[in-house]
C-alpha atoms as a PDB file:
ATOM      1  CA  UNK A   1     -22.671 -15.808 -14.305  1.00  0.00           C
ATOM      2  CA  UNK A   2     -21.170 -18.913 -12.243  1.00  0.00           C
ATOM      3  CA  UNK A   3     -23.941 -20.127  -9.753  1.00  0.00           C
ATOM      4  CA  UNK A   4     -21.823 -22.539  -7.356  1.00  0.00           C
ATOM      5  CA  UNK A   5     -23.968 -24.690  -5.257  1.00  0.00           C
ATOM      6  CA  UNK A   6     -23.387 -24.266  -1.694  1.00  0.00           C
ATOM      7  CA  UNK A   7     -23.147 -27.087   1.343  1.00  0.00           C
ATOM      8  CA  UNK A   8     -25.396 -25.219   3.602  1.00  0.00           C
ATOM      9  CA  UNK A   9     -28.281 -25.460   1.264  1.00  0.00           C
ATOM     10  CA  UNK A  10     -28.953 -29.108   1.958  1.00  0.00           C
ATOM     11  CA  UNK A  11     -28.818 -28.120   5.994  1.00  0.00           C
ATOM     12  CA  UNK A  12     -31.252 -24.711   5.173  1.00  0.00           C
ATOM     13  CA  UNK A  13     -33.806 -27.325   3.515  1.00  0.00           C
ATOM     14  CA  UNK A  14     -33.578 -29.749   6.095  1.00  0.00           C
ATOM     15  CA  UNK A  15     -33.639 -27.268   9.220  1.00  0.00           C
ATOM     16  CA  UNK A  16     -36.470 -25.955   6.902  1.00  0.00           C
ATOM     17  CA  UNK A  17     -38.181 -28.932   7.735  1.00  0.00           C
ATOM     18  CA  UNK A  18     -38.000 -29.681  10.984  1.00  0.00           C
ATOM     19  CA  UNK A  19     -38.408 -25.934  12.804  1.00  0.00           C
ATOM     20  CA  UNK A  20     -41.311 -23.054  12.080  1.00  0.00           C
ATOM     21  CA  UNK A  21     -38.396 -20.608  11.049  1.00  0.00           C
ATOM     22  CA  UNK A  22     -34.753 -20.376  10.283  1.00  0.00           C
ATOM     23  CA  UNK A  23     -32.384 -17.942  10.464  1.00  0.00           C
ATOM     24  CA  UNK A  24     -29.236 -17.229   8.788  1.00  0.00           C
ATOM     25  CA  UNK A  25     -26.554 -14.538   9.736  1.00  0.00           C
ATOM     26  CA  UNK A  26     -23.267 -13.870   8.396  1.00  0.00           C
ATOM     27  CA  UNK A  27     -21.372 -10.583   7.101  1.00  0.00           C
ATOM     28  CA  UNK A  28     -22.912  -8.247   4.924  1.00  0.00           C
ATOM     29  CA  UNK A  29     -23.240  -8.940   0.715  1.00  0.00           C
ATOM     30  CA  UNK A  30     -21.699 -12.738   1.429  1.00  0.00           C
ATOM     31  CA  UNK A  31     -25.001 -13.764  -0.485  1.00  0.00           C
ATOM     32  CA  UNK A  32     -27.208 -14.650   2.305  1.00  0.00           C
ATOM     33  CA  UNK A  33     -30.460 -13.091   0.737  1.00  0.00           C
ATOM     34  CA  UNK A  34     -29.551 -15.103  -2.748  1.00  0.00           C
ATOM     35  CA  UNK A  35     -29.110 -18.218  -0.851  1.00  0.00           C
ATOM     36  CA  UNK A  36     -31.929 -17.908   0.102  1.00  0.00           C
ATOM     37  CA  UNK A  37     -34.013 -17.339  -2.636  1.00  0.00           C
ATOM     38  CA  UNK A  38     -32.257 -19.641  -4.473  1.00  0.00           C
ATOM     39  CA  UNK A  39     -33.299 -22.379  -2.365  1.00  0.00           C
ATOM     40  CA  UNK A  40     -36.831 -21.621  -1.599  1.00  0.00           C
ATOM     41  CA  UNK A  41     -37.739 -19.843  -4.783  1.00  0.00           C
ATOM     42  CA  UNK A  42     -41.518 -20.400  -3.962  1.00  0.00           C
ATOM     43  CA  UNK A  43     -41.379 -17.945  -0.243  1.00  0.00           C
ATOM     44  CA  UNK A  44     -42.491 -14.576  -0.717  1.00  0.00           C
ATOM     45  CA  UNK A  45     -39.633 -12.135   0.112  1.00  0.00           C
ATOM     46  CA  UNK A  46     -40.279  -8.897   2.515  1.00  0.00           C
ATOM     47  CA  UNK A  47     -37.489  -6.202   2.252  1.00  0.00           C
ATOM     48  CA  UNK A  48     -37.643  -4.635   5.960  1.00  0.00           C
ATOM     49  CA  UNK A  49     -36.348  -1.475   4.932  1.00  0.00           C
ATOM     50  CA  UNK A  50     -39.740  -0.566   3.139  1.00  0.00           C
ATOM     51  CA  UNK A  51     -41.079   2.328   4.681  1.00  0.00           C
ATOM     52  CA  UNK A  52     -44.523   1.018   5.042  1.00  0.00           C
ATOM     53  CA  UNK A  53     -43.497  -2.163   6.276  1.00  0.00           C
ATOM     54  CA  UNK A  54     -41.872  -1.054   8.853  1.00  0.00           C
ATOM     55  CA  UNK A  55     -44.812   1.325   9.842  1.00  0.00           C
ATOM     56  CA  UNK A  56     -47.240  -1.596   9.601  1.00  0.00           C
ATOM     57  CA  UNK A  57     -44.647  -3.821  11.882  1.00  0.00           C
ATOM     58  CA  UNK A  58     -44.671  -1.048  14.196  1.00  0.00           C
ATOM     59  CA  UNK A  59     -48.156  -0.533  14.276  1.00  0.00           C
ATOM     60  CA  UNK A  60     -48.911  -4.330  14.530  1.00  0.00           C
ATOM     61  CA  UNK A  61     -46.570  -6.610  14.385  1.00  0.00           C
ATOM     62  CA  UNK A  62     -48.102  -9.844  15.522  1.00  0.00           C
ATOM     63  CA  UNK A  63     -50.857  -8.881  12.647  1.00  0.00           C
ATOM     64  CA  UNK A  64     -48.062  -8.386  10.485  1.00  0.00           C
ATOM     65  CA  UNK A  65     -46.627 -12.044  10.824  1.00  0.00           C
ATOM     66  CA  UNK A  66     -49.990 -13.178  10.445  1.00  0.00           C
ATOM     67  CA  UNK A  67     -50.582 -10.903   7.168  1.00  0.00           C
ATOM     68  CA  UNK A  68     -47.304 -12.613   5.549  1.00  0.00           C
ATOM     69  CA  UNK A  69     -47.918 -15.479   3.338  1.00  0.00           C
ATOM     70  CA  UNK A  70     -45.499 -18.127   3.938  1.00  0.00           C
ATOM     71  CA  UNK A  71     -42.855 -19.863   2.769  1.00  0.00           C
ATOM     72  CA  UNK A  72     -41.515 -16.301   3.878  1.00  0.00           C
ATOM     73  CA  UNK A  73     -37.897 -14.548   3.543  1.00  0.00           C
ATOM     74  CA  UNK A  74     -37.217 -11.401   5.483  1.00  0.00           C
ATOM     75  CA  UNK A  75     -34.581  -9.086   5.600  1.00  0.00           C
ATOM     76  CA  UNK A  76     -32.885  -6.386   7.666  1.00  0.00           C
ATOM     77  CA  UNK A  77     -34.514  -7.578  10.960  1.00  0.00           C
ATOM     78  CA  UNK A  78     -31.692  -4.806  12.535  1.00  0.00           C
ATOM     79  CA  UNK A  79     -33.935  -2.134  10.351  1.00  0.00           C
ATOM     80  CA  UNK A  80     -36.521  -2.223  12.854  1.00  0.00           C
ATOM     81  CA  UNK A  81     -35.874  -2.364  16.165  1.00  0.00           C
ATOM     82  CA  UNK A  82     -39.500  -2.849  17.823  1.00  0.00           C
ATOM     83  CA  UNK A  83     -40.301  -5.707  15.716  1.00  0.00           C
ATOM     84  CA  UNK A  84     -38.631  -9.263  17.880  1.00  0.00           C
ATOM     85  CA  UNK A  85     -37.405 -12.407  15.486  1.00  0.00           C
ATOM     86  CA  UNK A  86     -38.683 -14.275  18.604  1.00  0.00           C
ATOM     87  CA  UNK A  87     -41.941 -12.937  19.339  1.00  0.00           C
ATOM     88  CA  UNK A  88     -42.241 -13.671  15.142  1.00  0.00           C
ATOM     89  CA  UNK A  89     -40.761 -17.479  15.865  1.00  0.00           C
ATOM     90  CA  UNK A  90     -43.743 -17.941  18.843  1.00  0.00           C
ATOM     91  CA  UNK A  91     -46.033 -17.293  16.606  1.00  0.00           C
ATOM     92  CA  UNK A  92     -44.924 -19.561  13.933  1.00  0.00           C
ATOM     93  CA  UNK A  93     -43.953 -22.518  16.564  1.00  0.00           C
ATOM     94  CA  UNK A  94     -47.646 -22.238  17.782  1.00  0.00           C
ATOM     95  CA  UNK A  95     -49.308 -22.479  14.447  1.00  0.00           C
ATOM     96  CA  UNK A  96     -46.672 -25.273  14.163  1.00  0.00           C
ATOM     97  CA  UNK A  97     -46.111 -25.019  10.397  1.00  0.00           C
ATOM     98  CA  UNK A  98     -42.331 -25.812   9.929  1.00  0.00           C
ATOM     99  CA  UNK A  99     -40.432 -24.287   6.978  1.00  0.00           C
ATOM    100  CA  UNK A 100     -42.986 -21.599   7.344  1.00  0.00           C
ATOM    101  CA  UNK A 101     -40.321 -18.305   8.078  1.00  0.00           C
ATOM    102  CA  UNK A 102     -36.970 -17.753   7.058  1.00  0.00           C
ATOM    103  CA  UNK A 103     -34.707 -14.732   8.189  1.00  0.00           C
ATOM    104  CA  UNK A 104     -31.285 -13.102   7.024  1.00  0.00           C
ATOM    105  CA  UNK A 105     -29.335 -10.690   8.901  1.00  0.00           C
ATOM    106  CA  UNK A 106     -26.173 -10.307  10.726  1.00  0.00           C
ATOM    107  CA  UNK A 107     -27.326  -9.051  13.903  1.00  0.00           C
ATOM    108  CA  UNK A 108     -30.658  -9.580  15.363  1.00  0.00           C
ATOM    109  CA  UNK A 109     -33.135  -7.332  16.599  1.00  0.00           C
ATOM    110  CA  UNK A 110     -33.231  -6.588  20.222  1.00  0.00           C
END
């Protein structure tokens, strides 16, 4: 398999950088998620279609951000509606570790 190395992977590690999370949106199976991965293979990944994630996040999600071991990537924010990207991105920003949380989807949560 051909692995072409995109542009926006420079930009991902630098936004990486200089904010607490990052999040990248675009239409579905355009390679987001393997992007992703590709360029932070050290983050741990959390699939947010997982049953018991989703009951955890549900249950607790501020405890669930703070459970996740960063570098993170998550996906399929739209999966659960109760849990908020921003409420997520205040908790990193206070903490103040950038490159800490990354996101894929192509709608957010509301």
């Amino acid at each position: 398999m051909i692995i072409y190395r995109r542009e926006i992977e420079t930009e991902l590690r630098k936004a990486a950088k200089a904010f607490g999370a990052v999040i990248l949106t675009g239409p579905r199976r355009s390679g987001k998620t393997f992007l992703l991965r590709r360029a932070f293979p050290k983050a741990s990944y959390h699939l947010l279609e997982d049953p018991d994630i989703i009951g955890r996040i549900k249950a607790d999600p501020r405890g669930w951000m703070e459970s996740v071991r960063t570098p993170a990537i998550s996906t399929r924010f739209r999966t659960c509606p109760s849990f908020s990207p921003t409420s997520g991105a205040t908790s990193i920003g206070r903490e103040g570790r950038a490159g800490s949380g990354f996101s894929r989807d192509r709608r957010t949560c509301r």
